[in-house]
C-alpha atoms as a PDB file:
ATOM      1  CA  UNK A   1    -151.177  24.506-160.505  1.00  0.00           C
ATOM      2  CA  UNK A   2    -152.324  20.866-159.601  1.00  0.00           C
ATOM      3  CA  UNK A   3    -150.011  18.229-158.909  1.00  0.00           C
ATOM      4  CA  UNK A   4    -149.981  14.572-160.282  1.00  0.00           C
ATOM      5  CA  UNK A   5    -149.339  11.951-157.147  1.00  0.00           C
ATOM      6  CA  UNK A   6    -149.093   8.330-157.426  1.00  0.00           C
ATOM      7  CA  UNK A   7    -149.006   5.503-154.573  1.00  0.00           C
ATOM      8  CA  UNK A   8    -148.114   1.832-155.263  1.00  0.00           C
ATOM      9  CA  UNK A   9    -145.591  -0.661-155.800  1.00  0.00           C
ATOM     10  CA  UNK A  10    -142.760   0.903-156.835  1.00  0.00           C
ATOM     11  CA  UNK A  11    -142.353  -1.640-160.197  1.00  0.00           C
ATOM     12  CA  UNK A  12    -146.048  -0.624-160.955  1.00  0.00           C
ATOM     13  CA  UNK A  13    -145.762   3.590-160.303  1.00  0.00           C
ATOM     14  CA  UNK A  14    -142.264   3.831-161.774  1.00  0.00           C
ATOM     15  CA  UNK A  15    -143.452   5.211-165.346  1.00  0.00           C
ATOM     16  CA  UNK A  16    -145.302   7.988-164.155  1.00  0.00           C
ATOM     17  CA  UNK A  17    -142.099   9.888-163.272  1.00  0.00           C
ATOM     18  CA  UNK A  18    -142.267  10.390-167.071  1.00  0.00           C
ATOM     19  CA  UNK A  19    -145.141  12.629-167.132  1.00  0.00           C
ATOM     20  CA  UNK A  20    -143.451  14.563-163.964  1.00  0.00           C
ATOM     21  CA  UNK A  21    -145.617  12.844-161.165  1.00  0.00           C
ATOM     22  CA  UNK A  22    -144.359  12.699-157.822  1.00  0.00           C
ATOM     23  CA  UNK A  23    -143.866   8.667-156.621  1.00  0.00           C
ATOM     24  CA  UNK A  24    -145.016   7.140-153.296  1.00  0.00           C
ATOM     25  CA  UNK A  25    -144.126   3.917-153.214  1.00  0.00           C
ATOM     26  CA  UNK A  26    -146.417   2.237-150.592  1.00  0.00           C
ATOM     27  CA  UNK A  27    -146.553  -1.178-149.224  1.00  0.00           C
ATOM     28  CA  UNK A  28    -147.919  -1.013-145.688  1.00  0.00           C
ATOM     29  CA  UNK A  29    -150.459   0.850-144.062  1.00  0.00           C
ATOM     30  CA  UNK A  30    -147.813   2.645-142.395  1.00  0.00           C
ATOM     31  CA  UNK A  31    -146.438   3.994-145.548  1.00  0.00           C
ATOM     32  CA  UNK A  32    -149.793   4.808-146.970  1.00  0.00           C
ATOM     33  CA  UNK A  33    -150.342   6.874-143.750  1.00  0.00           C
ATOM     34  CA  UNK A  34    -147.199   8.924-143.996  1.00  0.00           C
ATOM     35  CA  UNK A  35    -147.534   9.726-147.850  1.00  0.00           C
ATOM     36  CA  UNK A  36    -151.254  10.553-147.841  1.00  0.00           C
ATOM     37  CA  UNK A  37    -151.214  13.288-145.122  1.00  0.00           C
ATOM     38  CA  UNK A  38    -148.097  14.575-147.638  1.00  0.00           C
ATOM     39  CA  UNK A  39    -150.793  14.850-150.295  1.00  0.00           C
ATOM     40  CA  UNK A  40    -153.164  16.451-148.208  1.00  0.00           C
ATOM     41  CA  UNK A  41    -151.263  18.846-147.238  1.00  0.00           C
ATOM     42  CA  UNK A  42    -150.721  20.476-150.507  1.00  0.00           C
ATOM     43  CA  UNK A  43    -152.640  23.605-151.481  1.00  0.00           C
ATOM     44  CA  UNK A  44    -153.076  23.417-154.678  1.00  0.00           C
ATOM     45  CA  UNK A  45    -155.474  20.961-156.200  1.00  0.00           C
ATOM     46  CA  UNK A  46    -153.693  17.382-157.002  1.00  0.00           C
ATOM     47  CA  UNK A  47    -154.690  14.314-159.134  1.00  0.00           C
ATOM     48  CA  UNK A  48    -154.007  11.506-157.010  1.00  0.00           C
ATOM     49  CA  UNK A  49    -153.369   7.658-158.512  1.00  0.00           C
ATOM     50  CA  UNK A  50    -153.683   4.582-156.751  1.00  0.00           C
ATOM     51  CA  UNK A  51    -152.859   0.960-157.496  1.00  0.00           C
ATOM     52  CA  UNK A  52    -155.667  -1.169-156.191  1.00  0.00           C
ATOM     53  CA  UNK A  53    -153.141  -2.172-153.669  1.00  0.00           C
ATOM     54  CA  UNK A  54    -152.485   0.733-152.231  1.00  0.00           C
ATOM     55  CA  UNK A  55    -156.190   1.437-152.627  1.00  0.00           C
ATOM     56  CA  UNK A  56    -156.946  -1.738-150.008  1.00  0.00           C
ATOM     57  CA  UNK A  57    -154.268   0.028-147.403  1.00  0.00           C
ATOM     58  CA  UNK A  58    -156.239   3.622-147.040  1.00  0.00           C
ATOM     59  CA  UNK A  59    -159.689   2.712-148.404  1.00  0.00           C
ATOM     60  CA  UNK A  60    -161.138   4.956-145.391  1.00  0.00           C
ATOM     61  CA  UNK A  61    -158.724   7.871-146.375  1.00  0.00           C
ATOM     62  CA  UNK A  62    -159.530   7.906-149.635  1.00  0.00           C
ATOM     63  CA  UNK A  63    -163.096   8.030-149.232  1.00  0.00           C
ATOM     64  CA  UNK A  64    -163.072  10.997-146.468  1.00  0.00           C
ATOM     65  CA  UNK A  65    -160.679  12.485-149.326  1.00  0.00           C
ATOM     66  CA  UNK A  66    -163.461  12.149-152.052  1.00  0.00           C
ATOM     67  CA  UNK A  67    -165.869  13.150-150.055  1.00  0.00           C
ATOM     68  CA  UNK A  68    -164.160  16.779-149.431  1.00  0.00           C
ATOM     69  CA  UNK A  69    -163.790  16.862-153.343  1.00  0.00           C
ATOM     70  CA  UNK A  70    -160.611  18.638-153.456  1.00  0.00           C
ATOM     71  CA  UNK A  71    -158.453  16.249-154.989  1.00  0.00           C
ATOM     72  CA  UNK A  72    -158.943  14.028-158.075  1.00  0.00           C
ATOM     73  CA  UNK A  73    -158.754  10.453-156.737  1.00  0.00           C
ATOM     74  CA  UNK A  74    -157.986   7.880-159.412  1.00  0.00           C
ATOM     75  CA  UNK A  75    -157.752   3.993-158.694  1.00  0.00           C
ATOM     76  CA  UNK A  76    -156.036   2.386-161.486  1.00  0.00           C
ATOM     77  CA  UNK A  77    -157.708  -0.318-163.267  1.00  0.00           C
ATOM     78  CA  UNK A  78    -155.696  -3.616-163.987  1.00  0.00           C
ATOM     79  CA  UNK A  79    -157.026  -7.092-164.780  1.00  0.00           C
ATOM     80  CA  UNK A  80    -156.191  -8.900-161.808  1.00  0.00           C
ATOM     81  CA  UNK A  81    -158.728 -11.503-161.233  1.00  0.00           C
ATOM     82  CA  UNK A  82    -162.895 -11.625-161.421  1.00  0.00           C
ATOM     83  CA  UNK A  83    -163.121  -8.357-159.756  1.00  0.00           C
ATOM     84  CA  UNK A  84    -161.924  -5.304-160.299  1.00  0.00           C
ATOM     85  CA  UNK A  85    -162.675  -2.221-158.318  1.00  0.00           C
ATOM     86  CA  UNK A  86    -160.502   0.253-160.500  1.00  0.00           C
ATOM     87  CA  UNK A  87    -162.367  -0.077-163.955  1.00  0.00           C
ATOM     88  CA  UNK A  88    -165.456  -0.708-161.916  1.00  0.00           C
ATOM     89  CA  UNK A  89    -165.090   2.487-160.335  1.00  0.00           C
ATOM     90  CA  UNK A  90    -163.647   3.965-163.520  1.00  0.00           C
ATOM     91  CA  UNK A  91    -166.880   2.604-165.346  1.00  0.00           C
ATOM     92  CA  UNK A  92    -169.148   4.920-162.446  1.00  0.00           C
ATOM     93  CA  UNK A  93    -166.853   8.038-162.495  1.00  0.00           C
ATOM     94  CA  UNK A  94    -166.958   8.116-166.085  1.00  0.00           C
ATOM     95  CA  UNK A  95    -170.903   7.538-166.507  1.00  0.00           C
ATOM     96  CA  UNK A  96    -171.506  10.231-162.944  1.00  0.00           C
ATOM     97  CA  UNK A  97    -169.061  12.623-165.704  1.00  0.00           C
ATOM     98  CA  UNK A  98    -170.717  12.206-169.026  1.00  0.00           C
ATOM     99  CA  UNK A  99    -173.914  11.204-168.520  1.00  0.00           C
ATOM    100  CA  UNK A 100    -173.269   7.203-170.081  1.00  0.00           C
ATOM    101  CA  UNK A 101    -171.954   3.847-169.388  1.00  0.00           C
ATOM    102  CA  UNK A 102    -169.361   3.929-172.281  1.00  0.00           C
ATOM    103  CA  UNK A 103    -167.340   1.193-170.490  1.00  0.00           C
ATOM    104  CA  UNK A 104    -170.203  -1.397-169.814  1.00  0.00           C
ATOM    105  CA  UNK A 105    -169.908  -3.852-167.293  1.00  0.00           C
ATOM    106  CA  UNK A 106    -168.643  -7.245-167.857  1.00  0.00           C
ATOM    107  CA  UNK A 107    -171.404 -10.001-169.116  1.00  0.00           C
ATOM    108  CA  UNK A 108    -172.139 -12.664-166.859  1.00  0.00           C
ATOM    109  CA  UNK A 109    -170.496 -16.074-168.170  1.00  0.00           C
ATOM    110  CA  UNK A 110    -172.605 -18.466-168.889  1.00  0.00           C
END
């Protein structure tokens, strides 16, 4: 059975406990370290979240990590300034998934 994982801010990850995921609150690259090799070493398949925080301290993990496809790697998208690699990322998983761009990217202002 897979498992749900989250890494983040505590404040941020915190309401996933609800839906039975396992927290790992992360605010160094040091912690990020530690909690990631817990995740790969599961067996099972896992669906892992990340704030876009915790994203910047293990960008190099994750990717190796997507590249071996085993795990589900999800960076949460928040509106947190001009750019936002979550829903930008969510916008290509989504079209690479089902074929279309239902999310659109942002129009240029003008």
């Amino acid at each position: 059975m897979s498992k749900i994982f989250v890494l983040g801010d505590r404040e941020t990850i915190f309401p996933f406990e609800a839906v039975g995921a396992a927290l790992f609150p992360v605010l160094t690259a040091e912690e990020f370290r530690r909690a990631w090799n817990e995740i790969k070493a599961q067996k099972a398949p896992a669906l892992v979240f990340l704030t876009p925080a915790a994203y910047a301290l293990g960008q190099r993990e994750v990717q190796a990590a997507r590249a071996e496809g085993k795990n589900t790697i999800v960076v949460l998208p928040f509106a947190v300034g001009e750019t936002e690699p979550g829903l930008e990322e969510m916008r290509r998983e989504l079209a690479r998934a089902i074929g279309a761009d239902l999310i659109g990217k942002k129009n240029a202002k003008t």
